[in-house]
C-alpha atoms as a PDB file:
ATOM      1  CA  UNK A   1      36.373  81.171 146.618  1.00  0.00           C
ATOM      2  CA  UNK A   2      38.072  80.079 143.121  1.00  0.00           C
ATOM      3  CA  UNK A   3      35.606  77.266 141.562  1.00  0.00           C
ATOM      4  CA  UNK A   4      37.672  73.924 141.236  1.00  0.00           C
ATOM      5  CA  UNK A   5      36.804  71.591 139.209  1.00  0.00           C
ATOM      6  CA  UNK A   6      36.767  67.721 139.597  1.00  0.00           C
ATOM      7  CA  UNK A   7      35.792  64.184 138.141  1.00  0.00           C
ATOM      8  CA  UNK A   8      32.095  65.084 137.747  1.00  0.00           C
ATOM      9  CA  UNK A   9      32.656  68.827 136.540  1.00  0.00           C
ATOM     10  CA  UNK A  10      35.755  69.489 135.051  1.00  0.00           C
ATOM     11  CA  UNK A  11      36.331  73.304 134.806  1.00  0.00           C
ATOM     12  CA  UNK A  12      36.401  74.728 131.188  1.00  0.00           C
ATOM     13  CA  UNK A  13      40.050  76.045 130.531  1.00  0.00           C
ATOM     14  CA  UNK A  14      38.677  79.169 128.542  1.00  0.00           C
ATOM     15  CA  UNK A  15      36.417  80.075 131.246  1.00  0.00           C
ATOM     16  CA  UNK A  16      38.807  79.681 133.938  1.00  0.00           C
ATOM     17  CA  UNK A  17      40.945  82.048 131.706  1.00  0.00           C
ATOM     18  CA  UNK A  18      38.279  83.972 131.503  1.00  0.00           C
ATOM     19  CA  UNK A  19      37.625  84.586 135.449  1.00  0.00           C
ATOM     20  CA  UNK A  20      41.164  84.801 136.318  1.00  0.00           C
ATOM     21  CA  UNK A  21      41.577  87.577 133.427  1.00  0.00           C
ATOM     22  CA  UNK A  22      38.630  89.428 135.103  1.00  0.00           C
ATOM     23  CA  UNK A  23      39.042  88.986 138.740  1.00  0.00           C
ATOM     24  CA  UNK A  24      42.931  88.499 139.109  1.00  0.00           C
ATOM     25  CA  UNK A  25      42.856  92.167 140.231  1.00  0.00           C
ATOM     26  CA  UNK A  26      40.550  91.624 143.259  1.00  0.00           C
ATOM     27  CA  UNK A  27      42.053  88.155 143.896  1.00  0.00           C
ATOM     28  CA  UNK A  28      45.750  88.752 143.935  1.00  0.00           C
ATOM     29  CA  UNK A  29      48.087  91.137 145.017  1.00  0.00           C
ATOM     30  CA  UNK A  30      49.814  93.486 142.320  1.00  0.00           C
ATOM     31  CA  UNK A  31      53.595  93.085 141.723  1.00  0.00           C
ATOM     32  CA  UNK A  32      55.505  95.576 139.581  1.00  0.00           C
ATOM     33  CA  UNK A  33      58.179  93.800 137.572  1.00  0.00           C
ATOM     34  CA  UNK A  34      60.826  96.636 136.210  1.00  0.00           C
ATOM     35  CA  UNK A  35      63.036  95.629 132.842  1.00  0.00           C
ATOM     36  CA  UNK A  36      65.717  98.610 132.523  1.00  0.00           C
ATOM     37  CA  UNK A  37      66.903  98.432 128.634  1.00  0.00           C
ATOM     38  CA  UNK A  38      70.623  99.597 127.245  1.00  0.00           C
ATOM     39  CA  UNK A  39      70.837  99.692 123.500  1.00  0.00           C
ATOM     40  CA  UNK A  40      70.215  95.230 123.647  1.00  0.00           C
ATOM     41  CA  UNK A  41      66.404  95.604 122.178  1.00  0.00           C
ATOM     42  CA  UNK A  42      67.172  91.641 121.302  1.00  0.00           C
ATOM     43  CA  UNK A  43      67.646  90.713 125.232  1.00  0.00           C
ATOM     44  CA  UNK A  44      64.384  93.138 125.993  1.00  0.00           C
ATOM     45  CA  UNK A  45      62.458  91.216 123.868  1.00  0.00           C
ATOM     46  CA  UNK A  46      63.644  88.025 125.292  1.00  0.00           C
ATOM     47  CA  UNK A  47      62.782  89.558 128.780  1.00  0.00           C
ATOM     48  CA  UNK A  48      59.450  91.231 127.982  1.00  0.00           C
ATOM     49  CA  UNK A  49      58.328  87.967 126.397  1.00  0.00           C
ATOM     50  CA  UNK A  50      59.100  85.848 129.213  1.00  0.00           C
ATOM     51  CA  UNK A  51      56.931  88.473 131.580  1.00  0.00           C
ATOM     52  CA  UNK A  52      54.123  88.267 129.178  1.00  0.00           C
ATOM     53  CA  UNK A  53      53.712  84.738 129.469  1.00  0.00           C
ATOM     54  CA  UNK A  54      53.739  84.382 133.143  1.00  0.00           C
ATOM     55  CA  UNK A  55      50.666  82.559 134.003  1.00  0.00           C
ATOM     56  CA  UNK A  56      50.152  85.607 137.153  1.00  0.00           C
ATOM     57  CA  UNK A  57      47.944  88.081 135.549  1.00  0.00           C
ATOM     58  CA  UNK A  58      48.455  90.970 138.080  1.00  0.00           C
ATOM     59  CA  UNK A  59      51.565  92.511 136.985  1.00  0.00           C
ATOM     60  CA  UNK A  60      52.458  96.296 136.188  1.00  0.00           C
ATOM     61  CA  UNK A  61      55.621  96.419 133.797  1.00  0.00           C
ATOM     62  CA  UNK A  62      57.575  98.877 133.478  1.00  0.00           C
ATOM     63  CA  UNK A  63      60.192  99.321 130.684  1.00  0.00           C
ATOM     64  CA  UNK A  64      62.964 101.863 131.293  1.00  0.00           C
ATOM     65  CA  UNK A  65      65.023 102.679 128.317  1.00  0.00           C
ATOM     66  CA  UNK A  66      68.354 104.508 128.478  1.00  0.00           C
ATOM     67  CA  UNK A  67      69.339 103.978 125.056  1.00  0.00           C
ATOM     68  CA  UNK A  68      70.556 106.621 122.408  1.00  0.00           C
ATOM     69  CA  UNK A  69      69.131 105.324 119.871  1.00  0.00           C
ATOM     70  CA  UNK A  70      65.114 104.268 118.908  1.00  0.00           C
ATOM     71  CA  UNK A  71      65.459 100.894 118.345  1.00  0.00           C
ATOM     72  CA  UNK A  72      63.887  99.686 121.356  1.00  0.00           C
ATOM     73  CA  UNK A  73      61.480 102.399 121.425  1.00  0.00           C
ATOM     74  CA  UNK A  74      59.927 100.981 117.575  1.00  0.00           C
ATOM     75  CA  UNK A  75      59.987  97.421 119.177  1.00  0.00           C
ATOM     76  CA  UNK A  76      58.151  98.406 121.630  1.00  0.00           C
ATOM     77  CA  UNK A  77      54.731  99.968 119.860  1.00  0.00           C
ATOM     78  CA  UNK A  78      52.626  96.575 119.493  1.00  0.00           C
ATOM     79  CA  UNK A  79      53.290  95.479 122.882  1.00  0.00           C
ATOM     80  CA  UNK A  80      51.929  98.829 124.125  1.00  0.00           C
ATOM     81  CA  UNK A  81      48.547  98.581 121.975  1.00  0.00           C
ATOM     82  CA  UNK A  82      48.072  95.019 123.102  1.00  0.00           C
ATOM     83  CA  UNK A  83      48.722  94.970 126.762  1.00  0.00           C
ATOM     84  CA  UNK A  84      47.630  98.015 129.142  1.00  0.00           C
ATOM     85  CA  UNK A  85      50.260  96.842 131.264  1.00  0.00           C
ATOM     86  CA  UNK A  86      52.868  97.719 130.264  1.00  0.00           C
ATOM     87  CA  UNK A  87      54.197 101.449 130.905  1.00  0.00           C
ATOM     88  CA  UNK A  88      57.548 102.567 128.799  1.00  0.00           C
ATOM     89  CA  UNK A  89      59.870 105.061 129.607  1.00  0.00           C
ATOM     90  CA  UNK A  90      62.688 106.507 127.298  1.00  0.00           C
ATOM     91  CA  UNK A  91      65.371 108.661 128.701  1.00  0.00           C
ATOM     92  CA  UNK A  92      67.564 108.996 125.834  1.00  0.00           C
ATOM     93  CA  UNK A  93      69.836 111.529 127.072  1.00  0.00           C
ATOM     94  CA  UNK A  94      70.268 109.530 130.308  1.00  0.00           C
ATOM     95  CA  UNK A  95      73.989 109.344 131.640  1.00  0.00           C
ATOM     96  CA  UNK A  96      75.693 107.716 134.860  1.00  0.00           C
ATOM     97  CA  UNK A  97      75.318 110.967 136.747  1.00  0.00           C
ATOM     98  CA  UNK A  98      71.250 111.170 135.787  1.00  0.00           C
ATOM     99  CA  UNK A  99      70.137 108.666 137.910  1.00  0.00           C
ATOM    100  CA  UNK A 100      67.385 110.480 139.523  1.00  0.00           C
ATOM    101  CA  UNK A 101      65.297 109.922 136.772  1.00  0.00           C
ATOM    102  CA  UNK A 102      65.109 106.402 136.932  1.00  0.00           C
ATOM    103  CA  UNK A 103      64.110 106.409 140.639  1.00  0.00           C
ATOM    104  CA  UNK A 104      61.273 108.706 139.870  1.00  0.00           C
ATOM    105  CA  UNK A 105      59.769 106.184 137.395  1.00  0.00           C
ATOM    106  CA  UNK A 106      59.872 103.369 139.950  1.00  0.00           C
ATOM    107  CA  UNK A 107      58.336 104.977 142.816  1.00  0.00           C
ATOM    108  CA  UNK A 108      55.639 106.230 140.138  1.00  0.00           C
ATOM    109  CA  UNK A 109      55.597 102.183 139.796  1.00  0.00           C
ATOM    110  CA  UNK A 110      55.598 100.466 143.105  1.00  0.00           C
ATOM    111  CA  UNK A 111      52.889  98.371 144.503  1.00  0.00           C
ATOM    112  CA  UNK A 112      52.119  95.182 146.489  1.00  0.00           C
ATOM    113  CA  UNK A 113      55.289  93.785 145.025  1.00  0.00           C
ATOM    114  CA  UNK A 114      58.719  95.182 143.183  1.00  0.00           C
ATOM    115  CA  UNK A 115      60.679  92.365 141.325  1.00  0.00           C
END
Protein backbone atom coordinates (compact mmCIF):
# COMPACT_ATOMS: atom_id res chain seq x y z
CA UNK A 1 0.00 0.00 0.00
CA UNK A 2 1.34 3.60 -1.26
CA UNK A 3 1.43 5.93 2.05
CA UNK A 4 -1.04 8.95 1.44
CA UNK A 5 -0.79 11.69 3.08
CA UNK A 6 -3.48 14.03 4.64
CA UNK A 7 -4.36 17.17 6.86
CA UNK A 8 -2.43 15.87 9.90
CA UNK A 9 0.63 14.33 7.88
CA UNK A 10 1.20 15.72 4.71
CA UNK A 11 3.60 13.46 2.69
CA UNK A 12 7.09 15.02 1.94
CA UNK A 13 7.31 15.53 -1.96
CA UNK A 14 11.11 14.45 -1.99
CA UNK A 15 10.39 11.38 -0.16
CA UNK A 16 7.50 10.40 -2.11
CA UNK A 17 9.96 10.91 -5.08
CA UNK A 18 12.10 9.06 -3.39
CA UNK A 19 9.83 5.75 -2.89
CA UNK A 20 8.30 5.92 -6.19
CA UNK A 21 12.00 6.15 -7.76
CA UNK A 22 12.82 2.98 -5.71
CA UNK A 23 9.80 0.87 -5.79
CA UNK A 24 8.08 1.95 -9.16
CA UNK A 25 9.60 -1.32 -10.49
CA UNK A 26 7.75 -3.64 -8.04
CA UNK A 27 4.67 -1.35 -8.05
CA UNK A 28 3.93 -0.83 -11.68
CA UNK A 29 3.96 -2.58 -14.72
CA UNK A 30 6.87 -1.85 -17.33
CA UNK A 31 5.94 -0.19 -20.67
CA UNK A 32 8.48 0.11 -23.48
CA UNK A 33 8.03 3.39 -25.31
CA UNK A 34 10.01 3.11 -28.91
CA UNK A 35 11.16 6.69 -30.67
CA UNK A 36 12.47 5.59 -34.31
CA UNK A 37 14.82 8.71 -35.47
CA UNK A 38 15.46 9.85 -39.40
CA UNK A 39 18.16 12.43 -39.76
CA UNK A 40 15.44 15.17 -37.44
CA UNK A 41 17.85 14.95 -34.14
CA UNK A 42 15.77 18.43 -33.33
CA UNK A 43 12.22 16.46 -33.26
CA UNK A 44 14.15 13.45 -31.18
CA UNK A 45 15.04 15.72 -28.73
CA UNK A 46 11.66 17.19 -28.53
CA UNK A 47 10.36 13.52 -28.21
CA UNK A 48 12.97 12.08 -25.82
CA UNK A 49 12.39 15.09 -23.58
CA UNK A 50 8.81 14.77 -23.36
CA UNK A 51 9.38 10.80 -22.30
CA UNK A 52 11.81 11.88 -19.72
CA UNK A 53 9.51 13.95 -17.96
CA UNK A 54 6.63 11.65 -17.71
CA UNK A 55 5.77 11.49 -14.14
CA UNK A 56 5.56 7.13 -14.75
CA UNK A 57 8.92 5.99 -13.74
CA UNK A 58 8.75 2.43 -15.25
CA UNK A 59 9.59 2.95 -18.75
CA UNK A 60 12.28 1.18 -21.08
CA UNK A 61 13.15 3.57 -24.12
CA UNK A 62 14.35 2.64 -26.89
CA UNK A 63 15.87 4.95 -29.57
CA UNK A 64 16.21 3.54 -33.09
CA UNK A 65 18.26 5.58 -35.41
CA UNK A 66 18.31 5.10 -39.18
CA UNK A 67 20.16 8.07 -40.00
CA UNK A 68 23.37 8.44 -42.25
CA UNK A 69 24.81 10.70 -40.52
CA UNK A 70 26.02 11.04 -36.45
CA UNK A 71 24.21 13.79 -35.47
CA UNK A 72 21.74 12.11 -33.44
CA UNK A 73 24.10 9.61 -32.29
CA UNK A 74 26.45 12.83 -30.44
CA UNK A 75 23.04 14.14 -29.05
CA UNK A 76 22.43 11.30 -27.66
CA UNK A 77 25.69 10.59 -25.18
CA UNK A 78 24.45 12.58 -21.94
CA UNK A 79 21.12 11.15 -22.00
CA UNK A 80 22.72 7.68 -22.01
CA UNK A 81 25.11 8.46 -18.88
CA UNK A 82 22.21 9.96 -17.01
CA UNK A 83 19.35 7.63 -17.46
CA UNK A 84 19.86 3.64 -17.56
CA UNK A 85 16.82 3.65 -19.44
CA UNK A 86 17.32 4.43 -22.22
CA UNK A 87 18.81 1.81 -24.88
CA UNK A 88 20.04 3.38 -28.47
CA UNK A 89 20.34 1.74 -31.55
CA UNK A 90 22.08 3.10 -34.79
CA UNK A 91 21.63 1.37 -38.05
CA UNK A 92 23.27 3.69 -40.30
CA UNK A 93 23.29 1.72 -43.33
CA UNK A 94 19.58 0.94 -42.84
CA UNK A 95 17.41 1.11 -46.14
CA UNK A 96 13.56 0.42 -46.96
CA UNK A 97 14.35 -3.17 -47.81
CA UNK A 98 16.37 -3.70 -44.18
CA UNK A 99 13.59 -3.77 -42.11
CA UNK A 100 14.37 -6.82 -40.22
CA UNK A 101 16.62 -5.08 -38.18
CA UNK A 102 14.36 -2.87 -36.63
CA UNK A 103 11.98 -5.69 -35.58
CA UNK A 104 14.81 -7.45 -33.90
CA UNK A 105 15.46 -4.43 -31.62
CA UNK A 106 11.82 -4.27 -30.52
CA UNK A 107 11.21 -7.73 -29.63
CA UNK A 108 14.72 -7.42 -27.74
CA UNK A 109 12.44 -4.47 -26.13
CA UNK A 110 8.98 -5.60 -25.34
CA UNK A 111 7.45 -5.85 -21.98
CA UNK A 112 4.25 -5.28 -19.96
CA UNK A 113 3.50 -2.50 -22.38
CA UNK A 114 4.69 -1.28 -26.15
CA UNK A 115 3.69 2.41 -26.92
Amino acid sequence: MIWKSNDNYPAPKSGQQAFLKEYSADIFPLVSIIIPIFERPHYFKLALESVLNQTYLNLDIMITDNSNNDETEKLMQPYLKKDKRIKYYHHGDFDRGNKLRFGRDVLVVINDYLV
